[in-house]
Protein backbone atom coordinates (compact mmCIF):
# COMPACT_ATOMS: atom_id res chain seq x y z
CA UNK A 1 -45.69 -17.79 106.35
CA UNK A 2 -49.17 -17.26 107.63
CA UNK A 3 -52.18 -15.75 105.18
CA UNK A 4 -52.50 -12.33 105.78
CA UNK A 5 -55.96 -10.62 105.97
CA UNK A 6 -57.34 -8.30 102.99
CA UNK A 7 -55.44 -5.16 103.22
CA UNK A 8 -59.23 -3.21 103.85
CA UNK A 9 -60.01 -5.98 106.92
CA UNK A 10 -56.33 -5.06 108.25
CA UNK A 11 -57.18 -1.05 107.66
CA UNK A 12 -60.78 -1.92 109.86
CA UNK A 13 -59.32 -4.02 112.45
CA UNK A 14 -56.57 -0.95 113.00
CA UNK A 15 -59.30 1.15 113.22
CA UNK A 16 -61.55 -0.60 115.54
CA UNK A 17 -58.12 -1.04 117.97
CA UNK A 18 -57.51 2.33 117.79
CA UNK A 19 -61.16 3.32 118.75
CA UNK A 20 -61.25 0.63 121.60
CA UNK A 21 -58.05 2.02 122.97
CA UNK A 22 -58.73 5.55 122.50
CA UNK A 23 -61.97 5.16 124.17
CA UNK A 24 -63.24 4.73 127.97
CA UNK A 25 -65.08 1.37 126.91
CA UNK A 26 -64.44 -1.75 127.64
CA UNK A 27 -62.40 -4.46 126.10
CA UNK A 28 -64.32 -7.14 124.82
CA UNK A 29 -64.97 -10.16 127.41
CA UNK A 30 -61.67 -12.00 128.20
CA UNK A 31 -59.49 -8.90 126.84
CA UNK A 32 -57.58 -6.44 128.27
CA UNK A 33 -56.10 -3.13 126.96
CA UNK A 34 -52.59 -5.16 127.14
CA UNK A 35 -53.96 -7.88 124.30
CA UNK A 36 -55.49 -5.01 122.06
CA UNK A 37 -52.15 -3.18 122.61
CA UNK A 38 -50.09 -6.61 121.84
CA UNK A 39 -52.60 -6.46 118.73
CA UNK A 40 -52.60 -3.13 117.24
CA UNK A 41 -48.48 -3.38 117.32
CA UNK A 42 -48.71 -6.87 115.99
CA UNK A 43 -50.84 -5.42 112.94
CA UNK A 44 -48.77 -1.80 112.54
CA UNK A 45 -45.57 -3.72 113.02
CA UNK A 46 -45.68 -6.95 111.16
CA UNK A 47 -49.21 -7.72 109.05
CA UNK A 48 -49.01 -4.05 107.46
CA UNK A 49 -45.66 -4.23 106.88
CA UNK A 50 -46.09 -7.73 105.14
CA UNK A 51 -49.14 -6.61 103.38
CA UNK A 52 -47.38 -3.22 101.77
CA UNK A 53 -44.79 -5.23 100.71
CA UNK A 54 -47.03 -8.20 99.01
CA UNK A 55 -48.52 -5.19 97.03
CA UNK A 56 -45.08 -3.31 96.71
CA UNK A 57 -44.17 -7.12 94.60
CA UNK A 58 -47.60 -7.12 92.67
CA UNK A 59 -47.45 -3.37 91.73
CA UNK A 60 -43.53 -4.05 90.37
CA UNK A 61 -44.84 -6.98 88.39
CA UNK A 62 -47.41 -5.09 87.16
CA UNK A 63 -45.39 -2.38 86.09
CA UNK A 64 -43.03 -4.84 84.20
CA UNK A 65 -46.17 -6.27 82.37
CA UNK A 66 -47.04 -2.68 81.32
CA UNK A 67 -43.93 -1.78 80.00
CA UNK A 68 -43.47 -5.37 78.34
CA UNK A 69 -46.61 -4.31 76.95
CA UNK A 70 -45.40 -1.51 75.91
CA UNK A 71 -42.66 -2.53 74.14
CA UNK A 72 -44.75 -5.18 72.52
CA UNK A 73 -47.33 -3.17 71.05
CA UNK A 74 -44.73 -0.65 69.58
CA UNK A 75 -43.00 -3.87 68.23
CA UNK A 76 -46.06 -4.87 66.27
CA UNK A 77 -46.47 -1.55 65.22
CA UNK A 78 -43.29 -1.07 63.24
CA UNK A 79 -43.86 -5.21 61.94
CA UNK A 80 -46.86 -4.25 60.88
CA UNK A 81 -45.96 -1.18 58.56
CA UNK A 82 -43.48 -3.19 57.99
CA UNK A 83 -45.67 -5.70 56.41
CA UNK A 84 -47.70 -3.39 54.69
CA UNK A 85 -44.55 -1.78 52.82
CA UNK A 86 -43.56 -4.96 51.98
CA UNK A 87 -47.01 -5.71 50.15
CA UNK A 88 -47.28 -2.85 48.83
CA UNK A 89 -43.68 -2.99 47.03
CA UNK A 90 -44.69 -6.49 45.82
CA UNK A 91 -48.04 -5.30 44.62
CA UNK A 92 -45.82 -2.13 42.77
CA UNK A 93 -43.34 -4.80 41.26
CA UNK A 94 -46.35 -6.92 40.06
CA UNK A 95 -48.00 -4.05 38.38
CA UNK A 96 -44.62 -2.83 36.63
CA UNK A 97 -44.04 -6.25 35.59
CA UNK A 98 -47.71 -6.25 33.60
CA UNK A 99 -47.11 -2.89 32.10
CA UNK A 100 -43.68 -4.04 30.77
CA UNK A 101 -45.36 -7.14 29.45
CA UNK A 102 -48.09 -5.58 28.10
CA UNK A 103 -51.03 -7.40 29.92
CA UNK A 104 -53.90 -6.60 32.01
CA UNK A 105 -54.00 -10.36 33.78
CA UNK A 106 -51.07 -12.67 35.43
CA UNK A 107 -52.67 -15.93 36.40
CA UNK A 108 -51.21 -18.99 38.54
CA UNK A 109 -52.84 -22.02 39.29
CA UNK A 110 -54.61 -21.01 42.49
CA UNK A 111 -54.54 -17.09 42.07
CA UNK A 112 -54.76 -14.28 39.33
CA UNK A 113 -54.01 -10.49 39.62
CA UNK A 114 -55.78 -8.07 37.59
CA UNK A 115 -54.47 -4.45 36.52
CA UNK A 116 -57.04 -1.55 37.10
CA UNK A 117 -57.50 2.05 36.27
CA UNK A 118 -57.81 3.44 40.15
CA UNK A 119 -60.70 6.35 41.17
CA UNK A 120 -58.43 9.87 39.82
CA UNK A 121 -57.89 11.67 42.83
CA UNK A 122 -56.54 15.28 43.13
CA UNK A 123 -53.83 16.67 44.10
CA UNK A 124 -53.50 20.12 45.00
CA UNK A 125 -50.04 21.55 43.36
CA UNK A 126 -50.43 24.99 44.69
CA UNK A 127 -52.79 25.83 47.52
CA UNK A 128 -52.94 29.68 47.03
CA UNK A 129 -53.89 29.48 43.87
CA UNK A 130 -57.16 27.66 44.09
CA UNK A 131 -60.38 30.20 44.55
CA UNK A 132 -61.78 30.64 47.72
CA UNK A 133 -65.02 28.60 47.20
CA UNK A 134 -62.68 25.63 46.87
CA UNK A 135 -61.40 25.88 50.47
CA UNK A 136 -62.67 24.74 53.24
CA UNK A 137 -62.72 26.79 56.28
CA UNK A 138 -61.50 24.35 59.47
CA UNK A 139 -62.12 26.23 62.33
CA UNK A 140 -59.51 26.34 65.12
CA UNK A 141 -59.77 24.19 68.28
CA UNK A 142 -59.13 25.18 71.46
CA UNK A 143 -58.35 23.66 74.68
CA UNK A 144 -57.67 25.07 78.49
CA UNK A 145 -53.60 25.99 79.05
CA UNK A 146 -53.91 23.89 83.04
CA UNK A 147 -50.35 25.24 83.47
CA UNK A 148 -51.34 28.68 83.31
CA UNK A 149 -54.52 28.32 85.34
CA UNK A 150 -52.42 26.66 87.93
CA UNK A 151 -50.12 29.22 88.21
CA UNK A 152 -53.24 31.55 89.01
CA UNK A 153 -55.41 30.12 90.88
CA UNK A 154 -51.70 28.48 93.04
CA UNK A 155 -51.07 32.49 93.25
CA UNK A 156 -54.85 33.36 94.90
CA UNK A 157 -56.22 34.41 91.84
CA UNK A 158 -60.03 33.54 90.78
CA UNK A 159 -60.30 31.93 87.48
CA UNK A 160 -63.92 31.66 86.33
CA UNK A 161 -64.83 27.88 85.67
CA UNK A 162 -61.80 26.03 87.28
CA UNK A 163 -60.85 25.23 90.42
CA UNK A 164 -58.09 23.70 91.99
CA UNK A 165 -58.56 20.38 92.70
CA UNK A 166 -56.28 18.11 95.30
CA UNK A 167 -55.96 14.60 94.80
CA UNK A 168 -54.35 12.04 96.68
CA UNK A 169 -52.45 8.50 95.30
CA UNK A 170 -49.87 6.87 96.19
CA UNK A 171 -46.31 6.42 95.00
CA UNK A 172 -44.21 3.39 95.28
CA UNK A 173 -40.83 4.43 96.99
CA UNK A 174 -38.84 1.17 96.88
């Protein structure tokens, strides 16, 4: 199997056939319209065909990667929490363990844990009770509803400050 040209020299060498053949000029020296023909069908039939599906076999390995990735990273996630329950459960045991034997300090040979009185923090036990001066005001958030501007501006209606917008991409079929 031959090398194939980058997929933008293919697109430009299409392009330039197309123009030659479309066009009154004339072939390059030692060319006829029955070569660029032979050419342009050579690189619609076979190179382009080759070239989608080279990039049809990197695009499906990429997607595998992502979701592999995917997968991965929600793995670690739950391992890590995981983790940090389990730590935390040990650090709870070794804490009950110095209250039941009534000391402040458990020391090993190469490490020592030490019992402290944390920060007090609050917590709230009824909301509407506390006076108003002891809220604080979090002012709502907003965001545009695309769906419903859609809808309008699909139906002809103007919608101050948005527009309808249409891209282009491309989907893998097979």
């Amino acid at each position: 199997m031959s090398t194939l040209a980058p997929l933008a020299q293919i697109a430009a060498d299409v392009a330039t056939l197309r123009r030659l053949l479309a066009s009154d000029e004339e072939a390059p020296a030692g060319v006829d319209r029955e070569d660029l023909t032979a050419d342009l069908d050579r690189y619609l039939a076979v190179d382009l065909a080759q070239k989608c599906d080279a990039y049809a076999s990197v695009i499906r390995e990429l997607d595998a990667n992502h979701e592999r990735l995917k997968r991965w990273q929600a793995d670690l996630g739950a391992r890590r929490k995981t983790i940090e329950a389990q730590k935390q459960s040990m650090m709870d045991r070794l804490l009950a363990a110095m209250d039941a034997l009534g000391v402040r300090k458990l020391e090993g040979e190469a490490s020592c844990f030490v019992a402290l009185d944390s920060t007090p923090s609050v917590s709230v036990t009824d909301e509407a009770a506390l006076p108003l001066e002891l809220l604080k005001v979090v002012p709502a958030t907003s965001r545009p509803d695309k769906a419903a501007i859609a809808r309008l501006l699909k139906r002809g209606e103007a919608v101050p400050g948005a527009v309808l917008v249409k891209g282009r991409h491309v989907k893998r079929t097979l």
